[in-house]
PDB file of N, CA and C in Angstrom:
ATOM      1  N   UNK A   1     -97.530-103.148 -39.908  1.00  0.00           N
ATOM      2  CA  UNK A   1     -96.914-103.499 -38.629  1.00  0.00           C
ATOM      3  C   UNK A   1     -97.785-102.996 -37.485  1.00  0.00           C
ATOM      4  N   UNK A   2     -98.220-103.748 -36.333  1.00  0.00           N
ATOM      5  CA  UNK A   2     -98.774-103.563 -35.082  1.00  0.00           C
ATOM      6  C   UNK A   2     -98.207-102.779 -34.289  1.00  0.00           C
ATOM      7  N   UNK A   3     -98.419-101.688 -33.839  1.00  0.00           N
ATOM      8  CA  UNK A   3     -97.748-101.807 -32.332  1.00  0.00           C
ATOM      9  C   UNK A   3     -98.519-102.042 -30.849  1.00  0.00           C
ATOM     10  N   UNK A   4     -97.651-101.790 -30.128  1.00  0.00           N
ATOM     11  CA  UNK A   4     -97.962-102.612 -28.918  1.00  0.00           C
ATOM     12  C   UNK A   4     -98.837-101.326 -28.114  1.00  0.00           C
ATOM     13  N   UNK A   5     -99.836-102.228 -27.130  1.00  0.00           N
ATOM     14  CA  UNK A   5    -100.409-101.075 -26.267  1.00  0.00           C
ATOM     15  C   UNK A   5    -101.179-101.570 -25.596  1.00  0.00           C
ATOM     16  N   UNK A   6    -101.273-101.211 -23.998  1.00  0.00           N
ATOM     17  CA  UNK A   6    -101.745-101.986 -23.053  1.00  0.00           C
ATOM     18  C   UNK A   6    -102.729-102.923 -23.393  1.00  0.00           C
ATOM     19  N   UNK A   7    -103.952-102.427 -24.608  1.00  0.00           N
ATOM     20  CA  UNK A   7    -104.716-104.065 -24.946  1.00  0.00           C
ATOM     21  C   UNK A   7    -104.397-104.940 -25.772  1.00  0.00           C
ATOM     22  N   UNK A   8    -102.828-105.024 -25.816  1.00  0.00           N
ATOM     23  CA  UNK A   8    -102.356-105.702 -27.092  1.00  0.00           C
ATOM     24  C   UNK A   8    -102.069-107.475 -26.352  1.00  0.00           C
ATOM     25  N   UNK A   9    -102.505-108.512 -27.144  1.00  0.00           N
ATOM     26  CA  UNK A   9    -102.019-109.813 -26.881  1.00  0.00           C
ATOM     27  C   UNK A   9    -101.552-110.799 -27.998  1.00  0.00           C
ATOM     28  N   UNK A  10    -100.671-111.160 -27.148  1.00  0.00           N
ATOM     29  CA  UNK A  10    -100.101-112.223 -28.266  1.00  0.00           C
ATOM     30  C   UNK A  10    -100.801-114.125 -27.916  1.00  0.00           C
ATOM     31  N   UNK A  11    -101.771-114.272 -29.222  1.00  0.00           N
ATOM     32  CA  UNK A  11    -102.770-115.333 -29.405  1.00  0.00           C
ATOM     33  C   UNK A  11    -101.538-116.888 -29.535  1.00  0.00           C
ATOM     34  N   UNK A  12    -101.903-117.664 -29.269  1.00  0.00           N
ATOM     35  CA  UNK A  12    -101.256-119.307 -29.791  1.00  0.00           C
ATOM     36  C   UNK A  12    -102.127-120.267 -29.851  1.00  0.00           C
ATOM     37  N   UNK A  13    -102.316-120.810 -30.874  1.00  0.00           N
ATOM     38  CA  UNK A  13    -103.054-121.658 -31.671  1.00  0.00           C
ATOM     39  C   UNK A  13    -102.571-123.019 -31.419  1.00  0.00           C
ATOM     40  N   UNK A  14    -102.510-123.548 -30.562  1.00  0.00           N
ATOM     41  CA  UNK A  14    -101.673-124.865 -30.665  1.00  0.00           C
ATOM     42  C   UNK A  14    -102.246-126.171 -30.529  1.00  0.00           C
ATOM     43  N   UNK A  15    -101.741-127.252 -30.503  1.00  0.00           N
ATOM     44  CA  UNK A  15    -102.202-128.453 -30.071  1.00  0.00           C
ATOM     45  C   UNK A  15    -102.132-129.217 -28.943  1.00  0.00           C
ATOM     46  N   UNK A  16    -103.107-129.806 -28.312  1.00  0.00           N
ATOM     47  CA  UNK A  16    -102.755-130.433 -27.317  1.00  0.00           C
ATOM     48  C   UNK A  16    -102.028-131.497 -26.983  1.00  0.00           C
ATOM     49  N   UNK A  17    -101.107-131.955 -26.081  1.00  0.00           N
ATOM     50  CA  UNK A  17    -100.580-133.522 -26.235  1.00  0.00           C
ATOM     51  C   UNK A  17    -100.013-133.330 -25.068  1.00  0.00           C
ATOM     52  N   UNK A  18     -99.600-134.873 -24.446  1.00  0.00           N
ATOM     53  CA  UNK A  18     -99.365-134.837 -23.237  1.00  0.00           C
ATOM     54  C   UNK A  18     -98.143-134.320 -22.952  1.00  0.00           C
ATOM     55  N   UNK A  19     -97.786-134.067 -21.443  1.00  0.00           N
ATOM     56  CA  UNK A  19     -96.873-133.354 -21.050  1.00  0.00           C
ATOM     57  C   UNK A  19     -97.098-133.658 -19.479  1.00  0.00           C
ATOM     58  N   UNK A  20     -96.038-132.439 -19.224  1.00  0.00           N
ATOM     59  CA  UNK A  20     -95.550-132.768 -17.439  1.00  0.00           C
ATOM     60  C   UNK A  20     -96.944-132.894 -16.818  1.00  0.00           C
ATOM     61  N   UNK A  21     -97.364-133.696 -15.935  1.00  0.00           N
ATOM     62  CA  UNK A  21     -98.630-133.327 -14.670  1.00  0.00           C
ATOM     63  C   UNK A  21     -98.782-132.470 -13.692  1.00  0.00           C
ATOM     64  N   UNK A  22     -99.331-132.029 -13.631  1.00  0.00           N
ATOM     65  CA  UNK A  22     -99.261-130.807 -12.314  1.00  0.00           C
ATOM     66  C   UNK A  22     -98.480-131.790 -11.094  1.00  0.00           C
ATOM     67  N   UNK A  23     -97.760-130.969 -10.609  1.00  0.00           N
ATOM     68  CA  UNK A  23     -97.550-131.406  -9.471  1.00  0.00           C
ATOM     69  C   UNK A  23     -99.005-131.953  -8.023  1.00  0.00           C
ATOM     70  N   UNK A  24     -98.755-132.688  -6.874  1.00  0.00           N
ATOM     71  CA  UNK A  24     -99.817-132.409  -6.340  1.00  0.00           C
ATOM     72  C   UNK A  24     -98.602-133.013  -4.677  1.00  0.00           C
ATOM     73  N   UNK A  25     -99.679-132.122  -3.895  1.00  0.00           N
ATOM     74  CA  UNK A  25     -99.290-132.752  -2.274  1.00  0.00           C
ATOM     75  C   UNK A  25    -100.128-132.921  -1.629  1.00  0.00           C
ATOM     76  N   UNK A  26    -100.050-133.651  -0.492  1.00  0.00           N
ATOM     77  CA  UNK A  26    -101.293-134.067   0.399  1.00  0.00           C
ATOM     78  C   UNK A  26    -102.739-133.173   0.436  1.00  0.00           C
ATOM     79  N   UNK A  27    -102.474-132.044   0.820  1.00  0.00           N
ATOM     80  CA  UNK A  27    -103.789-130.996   0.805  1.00  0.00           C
ATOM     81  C   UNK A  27    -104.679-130.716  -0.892  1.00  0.00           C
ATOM     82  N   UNK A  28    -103.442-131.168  -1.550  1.00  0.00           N
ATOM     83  CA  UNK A  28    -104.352-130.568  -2.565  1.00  0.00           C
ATOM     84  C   UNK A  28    -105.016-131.820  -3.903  1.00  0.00           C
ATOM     85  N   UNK A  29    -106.295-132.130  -4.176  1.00  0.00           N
ATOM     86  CA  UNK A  29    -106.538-132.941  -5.324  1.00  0.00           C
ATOM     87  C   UNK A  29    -106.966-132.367  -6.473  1.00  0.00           C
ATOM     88  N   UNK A  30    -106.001-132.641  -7.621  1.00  0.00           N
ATOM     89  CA  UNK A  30    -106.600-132.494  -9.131  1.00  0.00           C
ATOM     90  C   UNK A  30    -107.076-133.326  -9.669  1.00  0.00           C
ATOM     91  N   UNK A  31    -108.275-132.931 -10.308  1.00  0.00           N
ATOM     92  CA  UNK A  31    -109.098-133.608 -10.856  1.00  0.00           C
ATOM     93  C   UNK A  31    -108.654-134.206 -12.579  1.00  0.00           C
ATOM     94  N   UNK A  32    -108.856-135.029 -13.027  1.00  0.00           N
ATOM     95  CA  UNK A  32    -108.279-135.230 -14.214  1.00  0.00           C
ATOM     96  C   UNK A  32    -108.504-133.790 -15.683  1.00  0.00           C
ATOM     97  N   UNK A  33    -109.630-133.052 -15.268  1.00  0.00           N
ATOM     98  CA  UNK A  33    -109.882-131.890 -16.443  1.00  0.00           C
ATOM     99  C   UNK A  33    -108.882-130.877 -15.692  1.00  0.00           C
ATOM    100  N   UNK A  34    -108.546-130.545 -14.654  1.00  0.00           N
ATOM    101  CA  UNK A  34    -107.610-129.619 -14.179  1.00  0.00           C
ATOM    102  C   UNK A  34    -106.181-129.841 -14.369  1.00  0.00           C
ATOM    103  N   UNK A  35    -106.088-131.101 -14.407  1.00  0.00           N
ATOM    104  CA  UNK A  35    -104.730-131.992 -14.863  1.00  0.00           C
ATOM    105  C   UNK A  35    -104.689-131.576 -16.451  1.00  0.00           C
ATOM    106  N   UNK A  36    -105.188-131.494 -16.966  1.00  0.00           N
ATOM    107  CA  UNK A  36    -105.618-131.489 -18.524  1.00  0.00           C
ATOM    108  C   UNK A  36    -105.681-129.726 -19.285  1.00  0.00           C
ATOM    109  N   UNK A  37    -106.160-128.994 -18.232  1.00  0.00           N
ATOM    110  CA  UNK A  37    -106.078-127.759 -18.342  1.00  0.00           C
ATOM    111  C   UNK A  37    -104.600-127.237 -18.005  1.00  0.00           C
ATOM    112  N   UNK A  38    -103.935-127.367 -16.648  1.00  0.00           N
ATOM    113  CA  UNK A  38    -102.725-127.046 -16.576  1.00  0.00           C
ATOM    114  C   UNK A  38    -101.520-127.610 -17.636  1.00  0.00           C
ATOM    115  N   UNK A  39    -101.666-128.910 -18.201  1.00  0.00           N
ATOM    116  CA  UNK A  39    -100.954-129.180 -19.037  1.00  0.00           C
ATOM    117  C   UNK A  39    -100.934-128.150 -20.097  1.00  0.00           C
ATOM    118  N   UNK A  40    -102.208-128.320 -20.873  1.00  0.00           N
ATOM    119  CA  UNK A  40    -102.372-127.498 -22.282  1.00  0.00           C
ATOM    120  C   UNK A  40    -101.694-126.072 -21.586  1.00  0.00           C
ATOM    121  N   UNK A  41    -102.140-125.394 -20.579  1.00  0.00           N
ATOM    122  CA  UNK A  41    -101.633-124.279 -20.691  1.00  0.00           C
ATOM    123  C   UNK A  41     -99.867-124.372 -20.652  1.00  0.00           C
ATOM    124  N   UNK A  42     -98.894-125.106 -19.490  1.00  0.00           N
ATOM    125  CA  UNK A  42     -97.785-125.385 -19.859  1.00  0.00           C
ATOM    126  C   UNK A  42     -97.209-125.411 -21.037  1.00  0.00           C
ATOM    127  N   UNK A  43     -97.869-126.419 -22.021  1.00  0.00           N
ATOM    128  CA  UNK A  43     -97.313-126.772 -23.375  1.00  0.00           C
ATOM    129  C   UNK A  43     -97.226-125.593 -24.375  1.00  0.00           C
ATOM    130  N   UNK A  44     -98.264-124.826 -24.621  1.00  0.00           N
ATOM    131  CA  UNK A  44     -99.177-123.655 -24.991  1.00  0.00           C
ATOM    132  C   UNK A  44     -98.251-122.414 -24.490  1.00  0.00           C
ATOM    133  N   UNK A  45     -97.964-122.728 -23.705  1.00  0.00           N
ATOM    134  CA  UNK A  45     -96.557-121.264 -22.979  1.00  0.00           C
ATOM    135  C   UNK A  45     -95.206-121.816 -23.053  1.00  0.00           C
ATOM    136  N   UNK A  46     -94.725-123.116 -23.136  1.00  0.00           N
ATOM    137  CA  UNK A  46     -93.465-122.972 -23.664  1.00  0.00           C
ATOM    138  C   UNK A  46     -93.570-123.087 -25.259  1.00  0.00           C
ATOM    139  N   UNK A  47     -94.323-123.194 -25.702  1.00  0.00           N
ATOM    140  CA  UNK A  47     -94.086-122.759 -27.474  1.00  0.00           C
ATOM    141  C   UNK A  47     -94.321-121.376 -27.690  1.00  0.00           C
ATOM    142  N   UNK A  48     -95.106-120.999 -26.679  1.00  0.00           N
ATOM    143  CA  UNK A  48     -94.761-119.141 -26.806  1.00  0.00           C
ATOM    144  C   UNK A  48     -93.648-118.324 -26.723  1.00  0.00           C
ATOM    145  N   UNK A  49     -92.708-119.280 -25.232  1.00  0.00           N
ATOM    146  CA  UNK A  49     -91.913-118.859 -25.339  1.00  0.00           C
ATOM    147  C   UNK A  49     -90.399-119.302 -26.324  1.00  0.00           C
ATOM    148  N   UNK A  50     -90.649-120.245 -26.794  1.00  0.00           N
ATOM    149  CA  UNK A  50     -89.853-120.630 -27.665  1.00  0.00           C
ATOM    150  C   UNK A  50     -89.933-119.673 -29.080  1.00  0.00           C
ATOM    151  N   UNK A  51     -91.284-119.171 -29.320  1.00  0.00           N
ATOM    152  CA  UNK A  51     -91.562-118.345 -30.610  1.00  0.00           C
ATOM    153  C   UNK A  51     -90.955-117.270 -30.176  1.00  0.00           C
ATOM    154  N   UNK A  52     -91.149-116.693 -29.073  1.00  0.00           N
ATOM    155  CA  UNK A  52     -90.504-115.383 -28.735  1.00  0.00           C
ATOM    156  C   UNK A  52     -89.020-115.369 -28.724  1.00  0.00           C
ATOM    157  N   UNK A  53     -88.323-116.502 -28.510  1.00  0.00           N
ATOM    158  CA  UNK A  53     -86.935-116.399 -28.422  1.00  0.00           C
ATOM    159  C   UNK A  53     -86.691-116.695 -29.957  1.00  0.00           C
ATOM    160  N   UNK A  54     -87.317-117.088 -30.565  1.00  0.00           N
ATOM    161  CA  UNK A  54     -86.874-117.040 -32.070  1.00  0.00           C
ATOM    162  C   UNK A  54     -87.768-116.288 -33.306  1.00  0.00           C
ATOM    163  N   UNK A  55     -88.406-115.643 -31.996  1.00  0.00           N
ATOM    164  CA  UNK A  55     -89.121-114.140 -33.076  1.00  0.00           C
ATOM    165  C   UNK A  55     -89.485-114.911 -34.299  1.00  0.00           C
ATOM    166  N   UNK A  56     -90.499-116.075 -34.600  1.00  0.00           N
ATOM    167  CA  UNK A  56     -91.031-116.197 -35.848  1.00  0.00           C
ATOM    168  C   UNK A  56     -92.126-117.053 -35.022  1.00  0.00           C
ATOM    169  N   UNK A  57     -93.604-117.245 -36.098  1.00  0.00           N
ATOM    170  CA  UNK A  57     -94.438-117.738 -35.875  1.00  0.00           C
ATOM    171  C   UNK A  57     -95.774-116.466 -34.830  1.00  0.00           C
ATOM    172  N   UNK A  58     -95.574-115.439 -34.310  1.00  0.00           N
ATOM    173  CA  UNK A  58     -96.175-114.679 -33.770  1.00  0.00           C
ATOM    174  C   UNK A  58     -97.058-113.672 -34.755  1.00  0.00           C
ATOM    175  N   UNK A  59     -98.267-114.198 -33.850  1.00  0.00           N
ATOM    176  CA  UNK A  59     -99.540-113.194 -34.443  1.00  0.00           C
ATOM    177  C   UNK A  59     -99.999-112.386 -33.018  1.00  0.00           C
ATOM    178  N   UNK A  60     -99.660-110.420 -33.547  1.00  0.00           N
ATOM    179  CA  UNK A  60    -100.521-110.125 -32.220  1.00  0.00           C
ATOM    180  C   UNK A  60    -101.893-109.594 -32.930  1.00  0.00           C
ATOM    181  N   UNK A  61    -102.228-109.595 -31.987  1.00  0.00           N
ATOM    182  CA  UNK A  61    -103.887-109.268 -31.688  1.00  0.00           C
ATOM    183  C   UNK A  61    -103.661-107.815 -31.161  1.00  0.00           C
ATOM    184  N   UNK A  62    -104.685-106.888 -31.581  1.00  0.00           N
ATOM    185  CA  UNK A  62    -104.749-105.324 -31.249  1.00  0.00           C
ATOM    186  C   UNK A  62    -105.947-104.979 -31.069  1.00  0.00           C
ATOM    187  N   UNK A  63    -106.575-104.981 -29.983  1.00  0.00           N
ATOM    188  CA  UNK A  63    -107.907-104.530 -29.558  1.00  0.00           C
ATOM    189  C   UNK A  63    -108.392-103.386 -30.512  1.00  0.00           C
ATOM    190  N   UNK A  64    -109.193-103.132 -31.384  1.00  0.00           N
ATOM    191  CA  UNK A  64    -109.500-101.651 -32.098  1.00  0.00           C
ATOM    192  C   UNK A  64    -110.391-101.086 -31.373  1.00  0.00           C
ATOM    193  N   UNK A  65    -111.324-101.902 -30.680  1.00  0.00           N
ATOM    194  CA  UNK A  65    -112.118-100.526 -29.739  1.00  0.00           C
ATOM    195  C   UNK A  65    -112.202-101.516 -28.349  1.00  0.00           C
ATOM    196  N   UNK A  66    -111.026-101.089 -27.611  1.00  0.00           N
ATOM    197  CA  UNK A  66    -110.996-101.289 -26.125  1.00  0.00           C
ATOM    198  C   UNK A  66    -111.970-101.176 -25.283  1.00  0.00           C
ATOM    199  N   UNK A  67    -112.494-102.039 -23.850  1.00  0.00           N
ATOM    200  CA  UNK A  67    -113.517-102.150 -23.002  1.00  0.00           C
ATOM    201  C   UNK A  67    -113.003-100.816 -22.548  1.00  0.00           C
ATOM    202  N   UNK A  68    -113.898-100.054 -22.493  1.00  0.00           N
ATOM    203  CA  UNK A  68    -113.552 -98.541 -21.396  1.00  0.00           C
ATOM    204  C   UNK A  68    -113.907 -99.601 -19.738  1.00  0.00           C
ATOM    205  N   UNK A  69    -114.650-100.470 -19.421  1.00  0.00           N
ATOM    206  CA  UNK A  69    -114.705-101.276 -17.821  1.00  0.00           C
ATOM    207  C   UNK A  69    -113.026-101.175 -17.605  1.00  0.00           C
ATOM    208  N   UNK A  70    -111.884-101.676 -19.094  1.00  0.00           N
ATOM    209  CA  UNK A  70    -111.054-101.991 -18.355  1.00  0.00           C
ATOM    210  C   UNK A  70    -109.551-101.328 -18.154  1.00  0.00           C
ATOM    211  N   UNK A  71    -110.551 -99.779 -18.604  1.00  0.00           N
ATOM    212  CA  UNK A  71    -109.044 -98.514 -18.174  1.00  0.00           C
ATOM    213  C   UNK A  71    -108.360 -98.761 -16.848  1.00  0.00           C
ATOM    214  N   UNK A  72    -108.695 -98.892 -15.768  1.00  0.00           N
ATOM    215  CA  UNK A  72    -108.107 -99.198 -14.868  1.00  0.00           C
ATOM    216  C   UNK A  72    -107.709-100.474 -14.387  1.00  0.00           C
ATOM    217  N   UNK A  73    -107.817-101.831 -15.069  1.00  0.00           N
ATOM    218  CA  UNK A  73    -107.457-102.942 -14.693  1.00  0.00           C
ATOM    219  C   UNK A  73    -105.652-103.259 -14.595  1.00  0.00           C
ATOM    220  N   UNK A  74    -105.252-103.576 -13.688  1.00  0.00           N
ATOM    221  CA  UNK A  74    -104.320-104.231 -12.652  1.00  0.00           C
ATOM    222  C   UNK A  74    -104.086-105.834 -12.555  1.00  0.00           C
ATOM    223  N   UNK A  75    -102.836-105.628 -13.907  1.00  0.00           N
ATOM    224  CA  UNK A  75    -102.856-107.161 -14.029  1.00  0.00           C
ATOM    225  C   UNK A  75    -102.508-107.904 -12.612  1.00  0.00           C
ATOM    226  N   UNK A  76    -102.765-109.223 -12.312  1.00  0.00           N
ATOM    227  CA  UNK A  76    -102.599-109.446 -11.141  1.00  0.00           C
ATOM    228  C   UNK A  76    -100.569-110.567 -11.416  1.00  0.00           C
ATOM    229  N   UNK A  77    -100.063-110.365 -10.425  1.00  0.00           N
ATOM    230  CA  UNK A  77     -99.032-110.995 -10.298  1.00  0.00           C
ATOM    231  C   UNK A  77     -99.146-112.191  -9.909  1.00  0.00           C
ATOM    232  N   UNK A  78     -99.723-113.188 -10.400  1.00  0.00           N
ATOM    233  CA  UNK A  78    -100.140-114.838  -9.852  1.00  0.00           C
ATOM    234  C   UNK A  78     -98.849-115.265  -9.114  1.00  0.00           C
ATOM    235  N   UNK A  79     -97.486-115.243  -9.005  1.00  0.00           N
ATOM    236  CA  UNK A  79     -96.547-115.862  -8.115  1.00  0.00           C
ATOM    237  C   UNK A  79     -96.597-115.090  -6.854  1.00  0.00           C
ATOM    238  N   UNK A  80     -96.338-113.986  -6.871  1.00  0.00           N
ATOM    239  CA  UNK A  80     -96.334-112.753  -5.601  1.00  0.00           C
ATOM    240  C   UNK A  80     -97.618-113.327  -4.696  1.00  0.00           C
ATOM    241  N   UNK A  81     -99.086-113.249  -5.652  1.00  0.00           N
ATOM    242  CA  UNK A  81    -100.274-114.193  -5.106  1.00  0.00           C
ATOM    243  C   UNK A  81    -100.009-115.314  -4.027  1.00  0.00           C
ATOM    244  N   UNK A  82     -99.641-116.140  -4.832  1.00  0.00           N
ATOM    245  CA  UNK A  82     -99.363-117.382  -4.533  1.00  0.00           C
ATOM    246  C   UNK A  82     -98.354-117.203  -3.064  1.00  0.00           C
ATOM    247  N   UNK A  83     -97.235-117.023  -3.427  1.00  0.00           N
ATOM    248  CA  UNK A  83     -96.269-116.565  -2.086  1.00  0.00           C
ATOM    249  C   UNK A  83     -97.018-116.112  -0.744  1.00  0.00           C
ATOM    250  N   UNK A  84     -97.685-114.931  -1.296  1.00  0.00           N
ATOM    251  CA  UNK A  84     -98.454-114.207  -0.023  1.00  0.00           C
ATOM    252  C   UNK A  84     -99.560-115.840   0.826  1.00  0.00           C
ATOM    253  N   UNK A  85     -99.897-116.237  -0.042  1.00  0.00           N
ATOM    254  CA  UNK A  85    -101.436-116.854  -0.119  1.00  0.00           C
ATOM    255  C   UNK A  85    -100.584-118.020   1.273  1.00  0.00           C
ATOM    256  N   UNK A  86     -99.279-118.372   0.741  1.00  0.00           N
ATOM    257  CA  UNK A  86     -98.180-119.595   0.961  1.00  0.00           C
ATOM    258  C   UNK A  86     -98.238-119.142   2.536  1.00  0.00           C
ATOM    259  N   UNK A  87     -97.893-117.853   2.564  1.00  0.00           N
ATOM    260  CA  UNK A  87     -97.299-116.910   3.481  1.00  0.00           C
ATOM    261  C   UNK A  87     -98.371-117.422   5.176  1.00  0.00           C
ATOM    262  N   UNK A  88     -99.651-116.666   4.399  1.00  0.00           N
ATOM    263  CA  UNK A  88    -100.412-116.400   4.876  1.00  0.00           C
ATOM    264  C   UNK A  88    -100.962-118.101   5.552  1.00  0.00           C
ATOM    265  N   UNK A  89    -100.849-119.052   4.671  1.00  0.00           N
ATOM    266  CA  UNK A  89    -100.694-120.044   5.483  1.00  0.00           C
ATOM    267  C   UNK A  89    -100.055-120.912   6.331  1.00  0.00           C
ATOM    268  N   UNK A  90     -99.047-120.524   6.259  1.00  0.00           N
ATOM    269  CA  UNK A  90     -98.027-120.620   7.143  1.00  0.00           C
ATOM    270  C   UNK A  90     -98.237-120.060   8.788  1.00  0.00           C
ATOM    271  N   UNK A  91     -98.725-118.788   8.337  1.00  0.00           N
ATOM    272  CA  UNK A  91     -98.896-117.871   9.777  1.00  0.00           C
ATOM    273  C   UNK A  91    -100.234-118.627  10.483  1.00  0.00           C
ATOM    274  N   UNK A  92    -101.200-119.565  10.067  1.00  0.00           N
ATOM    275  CA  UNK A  92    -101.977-119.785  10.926  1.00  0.00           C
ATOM    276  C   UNK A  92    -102.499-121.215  11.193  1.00  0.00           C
TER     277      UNK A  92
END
C-alpha cells in the first residue's frame, strides 16, 4: 500500500473522444489543437473523478527520489488566477 505525500500523483491512462468544446467569446480564439487539448483534459478529469467517487481503477504514483528544486513549490490555484486575472480586467 502507498501512502500519500506532497509528491504523490494520481496518473489516468485514458482515451480520447469527443466531448464538450471549450467555450469561446468575442476576445478570445481557439485554435482547433487547443480545442483538442481542453477536451482530452475535461474527459481525462471526469473519469478521474468518477474513479475517485467509486474508489476503483486508481494507480498512484510515489515519487522515490523527489526534485529537491521543488521543496518549496506552491501549487498555483488556477480559478482564484483566473478571477483575479477577470478582476483585473475589469478595472481597466
Amino acid at each position: 500500500m502507498m501512502t500519500s505525500s506532497p509528491a504523490s500523483r494520481i496518473l489516468y491512462n485514458g482515451k480520447r473522444s469527443s466531448g464538450p468544446r471549450s467555450p469561446t467569446n468575442s476576445s478570445e480564439i481557439f485554435t482547433p489543437a487547443h480545442e483538442e487539448n481542453v477536451r482530452f483534459i475535461y474527459e481525462a478529469w471526469q473519469c478521474v473523478e468518477r474513479d475517485l467517487r467509486n474508489e476503483r481503477g486508481l494507480i498512484q504514483y510515489v515519487d522515490r527520489s523527489p526534485n529537491p528544486l521543488l521543496n518549496n513549490f506552491i501549487p498555483v490555484d488556477l480559478s482564484e488566477l483566473k478571477r483575479r486575472t477577470v478582476q483585473d480586467t475589469k478595472k481597466s
